[in-house]
C-alpha atoms as a PDB file:
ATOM      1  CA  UNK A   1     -33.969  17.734 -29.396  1.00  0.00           C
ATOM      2  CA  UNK A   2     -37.307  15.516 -28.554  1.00  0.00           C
ATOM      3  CA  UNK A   3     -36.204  16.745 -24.781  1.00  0.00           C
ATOM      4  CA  UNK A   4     -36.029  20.209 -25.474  1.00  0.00           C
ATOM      5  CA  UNK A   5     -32.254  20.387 -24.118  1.00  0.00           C
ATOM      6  CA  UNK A   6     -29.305  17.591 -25.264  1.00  0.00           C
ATOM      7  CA  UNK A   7     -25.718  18.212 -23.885  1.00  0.00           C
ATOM      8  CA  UNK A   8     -23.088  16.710 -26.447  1.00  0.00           C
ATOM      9  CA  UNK A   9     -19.540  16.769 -26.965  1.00  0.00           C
ATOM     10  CA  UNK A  10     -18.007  17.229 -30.701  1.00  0.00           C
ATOM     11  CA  UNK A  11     -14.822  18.968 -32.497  1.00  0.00           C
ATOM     12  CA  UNK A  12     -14.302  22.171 -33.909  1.00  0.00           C
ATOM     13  CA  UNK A  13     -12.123  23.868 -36.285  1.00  0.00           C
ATOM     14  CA  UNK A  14     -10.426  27.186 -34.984  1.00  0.00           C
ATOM     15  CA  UNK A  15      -9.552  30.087 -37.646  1.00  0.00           C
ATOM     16  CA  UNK A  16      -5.802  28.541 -37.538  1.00  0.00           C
ATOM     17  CA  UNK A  17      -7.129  25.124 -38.647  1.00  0.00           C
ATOM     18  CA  UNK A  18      -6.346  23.343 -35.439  1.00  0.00           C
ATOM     19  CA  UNK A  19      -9.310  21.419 -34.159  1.00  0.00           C
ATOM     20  CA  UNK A  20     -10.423  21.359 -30.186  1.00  0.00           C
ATOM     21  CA  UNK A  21     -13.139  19.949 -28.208  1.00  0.00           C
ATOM     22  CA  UNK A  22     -15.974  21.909 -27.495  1.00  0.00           C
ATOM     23  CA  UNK A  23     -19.191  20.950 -25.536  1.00  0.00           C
ATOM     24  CA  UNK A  24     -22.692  22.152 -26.822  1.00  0.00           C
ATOM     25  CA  UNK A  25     -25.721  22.792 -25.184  1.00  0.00           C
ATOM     26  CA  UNK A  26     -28.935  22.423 -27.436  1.00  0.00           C
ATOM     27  CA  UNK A  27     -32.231  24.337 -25.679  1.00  0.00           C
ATOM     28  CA  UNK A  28     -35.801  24.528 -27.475  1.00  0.00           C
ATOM     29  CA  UNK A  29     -36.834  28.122 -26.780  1.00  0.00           C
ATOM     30  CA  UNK A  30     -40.521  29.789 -27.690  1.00  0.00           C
ATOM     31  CA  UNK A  31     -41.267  33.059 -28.069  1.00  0.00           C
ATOM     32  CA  UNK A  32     -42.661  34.343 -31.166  1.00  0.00           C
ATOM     33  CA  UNK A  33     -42.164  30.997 -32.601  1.00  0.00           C
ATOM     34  CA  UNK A  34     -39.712  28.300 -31.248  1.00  0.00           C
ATOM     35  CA  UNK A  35     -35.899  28.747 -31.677  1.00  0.00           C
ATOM     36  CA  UNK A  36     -33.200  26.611 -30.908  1.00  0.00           C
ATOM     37  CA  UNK A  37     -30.427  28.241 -28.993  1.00  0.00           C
ATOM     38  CA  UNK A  38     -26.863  26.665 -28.649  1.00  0.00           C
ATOM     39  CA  UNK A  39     -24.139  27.319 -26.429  1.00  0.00           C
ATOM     40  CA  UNK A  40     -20.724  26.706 -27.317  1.00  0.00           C
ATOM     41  CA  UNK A  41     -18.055  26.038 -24.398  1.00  0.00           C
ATOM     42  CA  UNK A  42     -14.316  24.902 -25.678  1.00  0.00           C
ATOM     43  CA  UNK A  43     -13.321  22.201 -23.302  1.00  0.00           C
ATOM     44  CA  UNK A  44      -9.334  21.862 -24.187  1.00  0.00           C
ATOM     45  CA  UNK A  45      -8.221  22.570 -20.701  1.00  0.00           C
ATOM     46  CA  UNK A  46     -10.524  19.986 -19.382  1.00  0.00           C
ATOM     47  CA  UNK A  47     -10.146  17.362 -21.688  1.00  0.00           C
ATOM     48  CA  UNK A  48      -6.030  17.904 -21.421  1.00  0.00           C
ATOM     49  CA  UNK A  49      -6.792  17.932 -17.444  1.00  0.00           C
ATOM     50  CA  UNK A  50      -8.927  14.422 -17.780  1.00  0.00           C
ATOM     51  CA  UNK A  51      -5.588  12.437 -20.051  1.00  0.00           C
ATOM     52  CA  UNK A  52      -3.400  13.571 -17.640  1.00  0.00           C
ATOM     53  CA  UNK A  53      -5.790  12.082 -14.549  1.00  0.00           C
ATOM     54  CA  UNK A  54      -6.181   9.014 -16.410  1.00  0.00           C
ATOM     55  CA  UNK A  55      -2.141   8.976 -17.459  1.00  0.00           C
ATOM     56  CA  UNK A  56      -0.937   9.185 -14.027  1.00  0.00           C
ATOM     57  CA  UNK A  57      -3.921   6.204 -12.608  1.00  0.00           C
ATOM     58  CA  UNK A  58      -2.083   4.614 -15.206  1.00  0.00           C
ATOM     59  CA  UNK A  59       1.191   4.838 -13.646  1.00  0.00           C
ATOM     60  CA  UNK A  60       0.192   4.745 -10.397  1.00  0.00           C
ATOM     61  CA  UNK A  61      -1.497   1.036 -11.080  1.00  0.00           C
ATOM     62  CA  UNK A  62       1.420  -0.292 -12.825  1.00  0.00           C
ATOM     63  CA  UNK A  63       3.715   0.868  -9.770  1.00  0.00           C
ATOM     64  CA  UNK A  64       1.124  -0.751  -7.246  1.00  0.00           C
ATOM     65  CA  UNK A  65       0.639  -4.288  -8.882  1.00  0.00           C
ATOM     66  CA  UNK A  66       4.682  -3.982  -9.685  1.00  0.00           C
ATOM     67  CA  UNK A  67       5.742  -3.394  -6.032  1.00  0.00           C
ATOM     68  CA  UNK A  68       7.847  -5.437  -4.458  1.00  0.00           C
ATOM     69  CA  UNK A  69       6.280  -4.544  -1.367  1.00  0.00           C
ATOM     70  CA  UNK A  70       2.815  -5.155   0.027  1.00  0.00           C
ATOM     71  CA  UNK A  71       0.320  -2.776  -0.946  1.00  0.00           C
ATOM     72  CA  UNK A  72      -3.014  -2.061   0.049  1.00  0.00           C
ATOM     73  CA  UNK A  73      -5.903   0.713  -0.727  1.00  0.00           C
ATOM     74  CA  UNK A  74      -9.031   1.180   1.640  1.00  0.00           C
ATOM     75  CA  UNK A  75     -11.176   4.091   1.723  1.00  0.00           C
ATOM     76  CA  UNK A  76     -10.526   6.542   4.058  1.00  0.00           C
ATOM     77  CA  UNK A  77     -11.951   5.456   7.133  1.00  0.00           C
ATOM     78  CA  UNK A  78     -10.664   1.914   6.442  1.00  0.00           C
ATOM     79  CA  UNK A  79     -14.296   0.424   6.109  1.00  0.00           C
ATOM     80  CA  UNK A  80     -13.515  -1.269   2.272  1.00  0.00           C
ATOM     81  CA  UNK A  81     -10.548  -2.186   1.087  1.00  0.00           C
ATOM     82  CA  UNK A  82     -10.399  -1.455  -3.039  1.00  0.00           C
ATOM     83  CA  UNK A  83      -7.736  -2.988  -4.168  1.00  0.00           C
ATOM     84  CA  UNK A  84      -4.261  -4.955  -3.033  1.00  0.00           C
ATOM     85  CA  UNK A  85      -1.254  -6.337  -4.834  1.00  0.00           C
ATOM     86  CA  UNK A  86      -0.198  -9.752  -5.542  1.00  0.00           C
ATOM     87  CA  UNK A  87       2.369  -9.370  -2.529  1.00  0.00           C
ATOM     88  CA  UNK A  88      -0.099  -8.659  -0.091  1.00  0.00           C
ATOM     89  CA  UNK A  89      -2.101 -11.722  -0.743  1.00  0.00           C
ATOM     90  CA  UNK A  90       1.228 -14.035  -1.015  1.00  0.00           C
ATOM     91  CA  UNK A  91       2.103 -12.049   2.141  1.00  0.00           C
ATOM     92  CA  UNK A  92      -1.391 -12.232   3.807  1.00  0.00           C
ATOM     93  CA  UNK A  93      -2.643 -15.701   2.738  1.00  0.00           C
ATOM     94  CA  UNK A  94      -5.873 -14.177   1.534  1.00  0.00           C
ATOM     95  CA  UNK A  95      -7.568 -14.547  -2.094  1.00  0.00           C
ATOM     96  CA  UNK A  96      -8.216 -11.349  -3.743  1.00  0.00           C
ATOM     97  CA  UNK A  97     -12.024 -11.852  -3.179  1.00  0.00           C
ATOM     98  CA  UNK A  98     -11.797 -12.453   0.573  1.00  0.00           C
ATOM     99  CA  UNK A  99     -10.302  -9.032   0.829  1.00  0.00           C
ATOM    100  CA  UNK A 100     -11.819  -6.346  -1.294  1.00  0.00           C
ATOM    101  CA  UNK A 101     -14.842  -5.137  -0.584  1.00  0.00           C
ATOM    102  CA  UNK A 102     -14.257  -5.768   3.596  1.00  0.00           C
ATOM    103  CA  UNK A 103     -13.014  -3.507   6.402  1.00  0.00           C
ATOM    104  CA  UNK A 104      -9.766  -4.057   8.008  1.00  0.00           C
ATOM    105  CA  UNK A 105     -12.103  -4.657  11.089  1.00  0.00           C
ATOM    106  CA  UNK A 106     -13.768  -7.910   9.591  1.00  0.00           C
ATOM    107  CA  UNK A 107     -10.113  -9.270   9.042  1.00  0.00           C
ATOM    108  CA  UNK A 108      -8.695  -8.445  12.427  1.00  0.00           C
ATOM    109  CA  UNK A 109      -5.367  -8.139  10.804  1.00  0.00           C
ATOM    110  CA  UNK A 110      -3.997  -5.798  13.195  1.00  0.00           C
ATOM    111  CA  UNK A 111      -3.094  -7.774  16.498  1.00  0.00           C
ATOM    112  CA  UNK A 112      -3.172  -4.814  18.571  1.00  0.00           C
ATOM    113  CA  UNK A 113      -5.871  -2.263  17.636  1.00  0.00           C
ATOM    114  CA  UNK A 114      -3.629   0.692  19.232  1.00  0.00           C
ATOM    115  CA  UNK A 115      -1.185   0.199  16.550  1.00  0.00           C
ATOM    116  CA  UNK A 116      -3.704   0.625  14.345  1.00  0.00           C
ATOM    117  CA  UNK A 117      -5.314   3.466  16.390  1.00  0.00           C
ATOM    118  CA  UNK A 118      -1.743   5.014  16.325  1.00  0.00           C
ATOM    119  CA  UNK A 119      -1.558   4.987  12.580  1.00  0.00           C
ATOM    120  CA  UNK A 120      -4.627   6.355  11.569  1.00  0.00           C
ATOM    121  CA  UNK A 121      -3.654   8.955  14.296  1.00  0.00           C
ATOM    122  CA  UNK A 122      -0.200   9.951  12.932  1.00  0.00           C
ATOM    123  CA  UNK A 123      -1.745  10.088   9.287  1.00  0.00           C
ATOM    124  CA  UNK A 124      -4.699  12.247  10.652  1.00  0.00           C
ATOM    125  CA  UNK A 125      -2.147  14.398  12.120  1.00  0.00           C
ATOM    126  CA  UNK A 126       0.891  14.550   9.237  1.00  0.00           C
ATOM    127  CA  UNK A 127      -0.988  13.220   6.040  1.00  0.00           C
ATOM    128  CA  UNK A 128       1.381  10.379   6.176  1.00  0.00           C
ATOM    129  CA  UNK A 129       2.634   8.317   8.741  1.00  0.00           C
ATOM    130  CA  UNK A 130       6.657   6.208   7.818  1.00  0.00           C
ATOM    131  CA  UNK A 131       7.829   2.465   8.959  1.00  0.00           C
ATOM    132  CA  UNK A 132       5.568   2.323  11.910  1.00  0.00           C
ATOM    133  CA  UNK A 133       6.147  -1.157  13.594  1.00  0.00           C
ATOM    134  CA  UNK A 134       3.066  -3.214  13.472  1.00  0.00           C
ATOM    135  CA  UNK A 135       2.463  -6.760  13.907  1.00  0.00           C
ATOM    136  CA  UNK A 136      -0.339  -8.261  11.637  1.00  0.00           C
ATOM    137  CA  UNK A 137      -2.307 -11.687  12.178  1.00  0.00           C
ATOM    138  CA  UNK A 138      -2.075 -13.356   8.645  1.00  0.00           C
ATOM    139  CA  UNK A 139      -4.895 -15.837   7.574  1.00  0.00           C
ATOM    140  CA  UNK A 140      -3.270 -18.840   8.990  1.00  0.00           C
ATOM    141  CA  UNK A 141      -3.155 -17.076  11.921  1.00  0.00           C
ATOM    142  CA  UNK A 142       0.875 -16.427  11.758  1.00  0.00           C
ATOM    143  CA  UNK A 143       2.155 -13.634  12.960  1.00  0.00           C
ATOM    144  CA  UNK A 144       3.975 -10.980  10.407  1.00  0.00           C
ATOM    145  CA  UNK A 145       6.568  -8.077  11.990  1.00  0.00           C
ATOM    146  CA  UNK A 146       6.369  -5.333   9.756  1.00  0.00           C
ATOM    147  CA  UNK A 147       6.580  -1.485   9.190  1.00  0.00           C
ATOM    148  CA  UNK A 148       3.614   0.550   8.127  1.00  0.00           C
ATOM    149  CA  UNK A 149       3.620   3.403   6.159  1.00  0.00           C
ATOM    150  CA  UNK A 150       0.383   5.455   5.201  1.00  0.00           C
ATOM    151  CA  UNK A 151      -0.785   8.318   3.091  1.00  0.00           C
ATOM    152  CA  UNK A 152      -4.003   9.832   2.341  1.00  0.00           C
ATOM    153  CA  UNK A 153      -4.097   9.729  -1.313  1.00  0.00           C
ATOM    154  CA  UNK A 154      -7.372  10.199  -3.901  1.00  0.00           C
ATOM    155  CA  UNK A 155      -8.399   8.016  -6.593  1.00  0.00           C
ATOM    156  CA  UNK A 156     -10.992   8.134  -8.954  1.00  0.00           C
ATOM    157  CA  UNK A 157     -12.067  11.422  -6.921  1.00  0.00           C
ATOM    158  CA  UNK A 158     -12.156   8.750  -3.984  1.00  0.00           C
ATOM    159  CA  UNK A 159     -10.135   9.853  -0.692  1.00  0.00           C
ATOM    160  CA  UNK A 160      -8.509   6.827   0.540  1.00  0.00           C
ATOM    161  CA  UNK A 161      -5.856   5.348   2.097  1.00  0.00           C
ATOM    162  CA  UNK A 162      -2.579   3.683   0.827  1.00  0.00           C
ATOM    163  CA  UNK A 163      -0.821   1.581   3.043  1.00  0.00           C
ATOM    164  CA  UNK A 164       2.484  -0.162   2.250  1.00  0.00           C
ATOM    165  CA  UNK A 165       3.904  -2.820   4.132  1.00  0.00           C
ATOM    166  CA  UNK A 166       7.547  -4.296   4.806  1.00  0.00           C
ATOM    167  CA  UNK A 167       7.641  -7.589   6.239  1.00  0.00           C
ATOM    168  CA  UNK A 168      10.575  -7.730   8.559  1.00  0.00           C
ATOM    169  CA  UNK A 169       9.632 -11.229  10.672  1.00  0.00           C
ATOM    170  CA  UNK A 170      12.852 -12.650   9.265  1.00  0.00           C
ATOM    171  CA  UNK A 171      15.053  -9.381  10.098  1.00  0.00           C
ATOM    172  CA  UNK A 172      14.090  -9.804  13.481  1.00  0.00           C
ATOM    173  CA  UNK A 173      14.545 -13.663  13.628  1.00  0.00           C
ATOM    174  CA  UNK A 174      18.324 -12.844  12.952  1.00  0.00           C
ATOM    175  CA  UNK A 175      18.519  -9.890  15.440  1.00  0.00           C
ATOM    176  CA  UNK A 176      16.905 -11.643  18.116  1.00  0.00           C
ATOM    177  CA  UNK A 177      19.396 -14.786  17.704  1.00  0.00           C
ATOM    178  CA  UNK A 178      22.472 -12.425  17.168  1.00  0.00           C
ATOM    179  CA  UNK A 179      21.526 -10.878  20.579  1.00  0.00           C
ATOM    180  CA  UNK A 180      20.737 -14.487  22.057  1.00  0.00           C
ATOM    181  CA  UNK A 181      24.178 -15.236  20.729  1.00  0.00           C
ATOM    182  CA  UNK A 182      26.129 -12.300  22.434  1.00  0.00           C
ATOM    183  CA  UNK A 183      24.004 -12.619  25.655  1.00  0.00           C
ATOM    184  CA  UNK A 184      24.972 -16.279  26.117  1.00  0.00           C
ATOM    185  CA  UNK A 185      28.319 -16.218  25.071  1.00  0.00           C
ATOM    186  CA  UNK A 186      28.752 -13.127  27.651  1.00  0.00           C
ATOM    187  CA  UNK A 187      27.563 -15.263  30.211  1.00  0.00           C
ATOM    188  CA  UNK A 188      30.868 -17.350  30.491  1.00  0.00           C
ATOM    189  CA  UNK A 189      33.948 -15.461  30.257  1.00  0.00           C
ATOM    190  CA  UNK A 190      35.935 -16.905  27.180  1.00  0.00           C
ATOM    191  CA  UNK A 191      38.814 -17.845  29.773  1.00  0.00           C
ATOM    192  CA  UNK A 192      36.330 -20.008  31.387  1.00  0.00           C
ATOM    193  CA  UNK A 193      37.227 -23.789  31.601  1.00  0.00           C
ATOM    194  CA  UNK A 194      32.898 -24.599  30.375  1.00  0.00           C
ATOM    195  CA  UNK A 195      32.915 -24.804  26.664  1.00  0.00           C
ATOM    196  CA  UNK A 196      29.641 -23.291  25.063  1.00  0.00           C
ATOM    197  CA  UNK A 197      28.500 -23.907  21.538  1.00  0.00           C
ATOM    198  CA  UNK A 198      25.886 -22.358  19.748  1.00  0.00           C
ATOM    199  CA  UNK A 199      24.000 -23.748  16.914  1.00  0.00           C
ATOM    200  CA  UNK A 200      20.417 -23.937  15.443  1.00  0.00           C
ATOM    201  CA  UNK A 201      20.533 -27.056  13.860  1.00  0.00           C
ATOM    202  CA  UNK A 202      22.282 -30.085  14.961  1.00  0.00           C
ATOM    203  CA  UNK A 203      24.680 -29.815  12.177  1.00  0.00           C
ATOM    204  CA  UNK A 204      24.844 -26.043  12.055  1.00  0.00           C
ATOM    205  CA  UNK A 205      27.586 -23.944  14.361  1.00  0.00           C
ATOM    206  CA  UNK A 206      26.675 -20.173  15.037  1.00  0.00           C
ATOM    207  CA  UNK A 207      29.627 -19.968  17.854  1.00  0.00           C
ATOM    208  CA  UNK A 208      31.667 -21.144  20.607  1.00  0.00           C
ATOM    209  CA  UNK A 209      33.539 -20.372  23.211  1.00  0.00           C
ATOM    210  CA  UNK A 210      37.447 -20.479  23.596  1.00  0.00           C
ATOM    211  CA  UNK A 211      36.928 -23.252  26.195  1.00  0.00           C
ATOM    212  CA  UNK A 212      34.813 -25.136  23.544  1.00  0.00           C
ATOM    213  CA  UNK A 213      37.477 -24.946  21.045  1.00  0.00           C
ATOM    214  CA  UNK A 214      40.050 -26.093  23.829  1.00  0.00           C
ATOM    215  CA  UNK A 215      37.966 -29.139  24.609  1.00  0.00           C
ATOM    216  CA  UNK A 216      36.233 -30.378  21.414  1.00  0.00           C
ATOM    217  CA  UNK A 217      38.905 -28.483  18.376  1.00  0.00           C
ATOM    218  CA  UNK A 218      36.052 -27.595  16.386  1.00  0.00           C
ATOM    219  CA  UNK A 219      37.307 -27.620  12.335  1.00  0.00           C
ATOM    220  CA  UNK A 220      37.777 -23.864  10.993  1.00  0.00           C
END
């Protein structure tokens, strides 16, 4: 102990034969003469605390780059991001190193900043926040519908923030034509002698009216 105090980590052997970890301290200590004095801590409980740390980042990284959902981790006040999944940048448009290490501010993701302001909020507030609607500006500068969840979650003995999001642009595509759809058909009464047809392709029927059907017999 050049130093005159080393910290080490070893094994030792317990009356029943088992062997543990145990952490010594070495000190160099003169009084008549010198001595060297060591101090034995068992560390079991903290080494048995440690595998189970690093067993469940295990789990939790093979559920995040598994997801079939967008994913994303940022520190806690959203300044960095640390990591994303491969949906997020399929989702997104951006390359892995365009994203990590930035704020969400730098990629203006969030169209409207009160939808972000509103998450951070409800998270603040609940420790989580569930299927918030958002809209997000992707990298092409298309616009993705989605819901938002959030939780404060710590990693690496990091507080951050998960966020996972479900794109549902195509869900509302459909909604918003199924309610197009009812409101024009409702706009003739089917008895009417006008025949309506629907369709958003030239070779693809959504609906018609009865007075279509009487004028143009429409197959099916």
């Amino acid at each position: 102990v050049e130093t005159g105090h080393a910290v080490f980590e070893t094994q030792s052997r317990r009356k029943d034969g088992t062997v543990h970890p145990i952490e010594v301290s070495l000190s160099r200590v003169v009084l008549d003469r010198e001595y060297m004095v060591a101090m034995v801590r068992d560390i079991t409980e903290r080494h048995t605390a440690e595998a189970a740390l690093q067993e469940s980042e295990a789990k939790f990284s093979a559920a995040f780059n598994l997801s079939p959902v967008a994913l994303a981790l940022t520190t806690a006040d959203g300044s960095s991001f640390r990591d994303v999944n491969e949906v997020f940048l399929k989702d997104t448009g951006f390359a892995r190193g365009e994203v990590i290490g930035r704020s969400i501010t730098e990629l203006n993701i969030f169209v409207d900043p009160a939808e972000r302001a509103r998450l951070r909020e409800t998270v603040r507030q609940h420790g989580r926040a569930y299927g918030l609607p958002c809209v997000l500006r992707m990298k092409s500068g298309r616009l993705l519908h989605c819901l938002i969840s959030s939780c404060d979650i710590s990693i690496g003995g990091e507080q951050c923030l998960l966020f996972a999001i479900l794109d549902i642009t195509e869900r509302n595509r459909t909604e918003e034509e199924l309610q197009f759809r009812n409101v024009l058909l409702s706009t003739q009464p089917d008895a009417s002698s006008h025949g309506i047809l629907l369709g958003d392709e030239p070779t693809v029927i959504l609906a018609f009216n009865r007075g279509f059907a009487e004028i143009c017999h429409p197959p099916g």
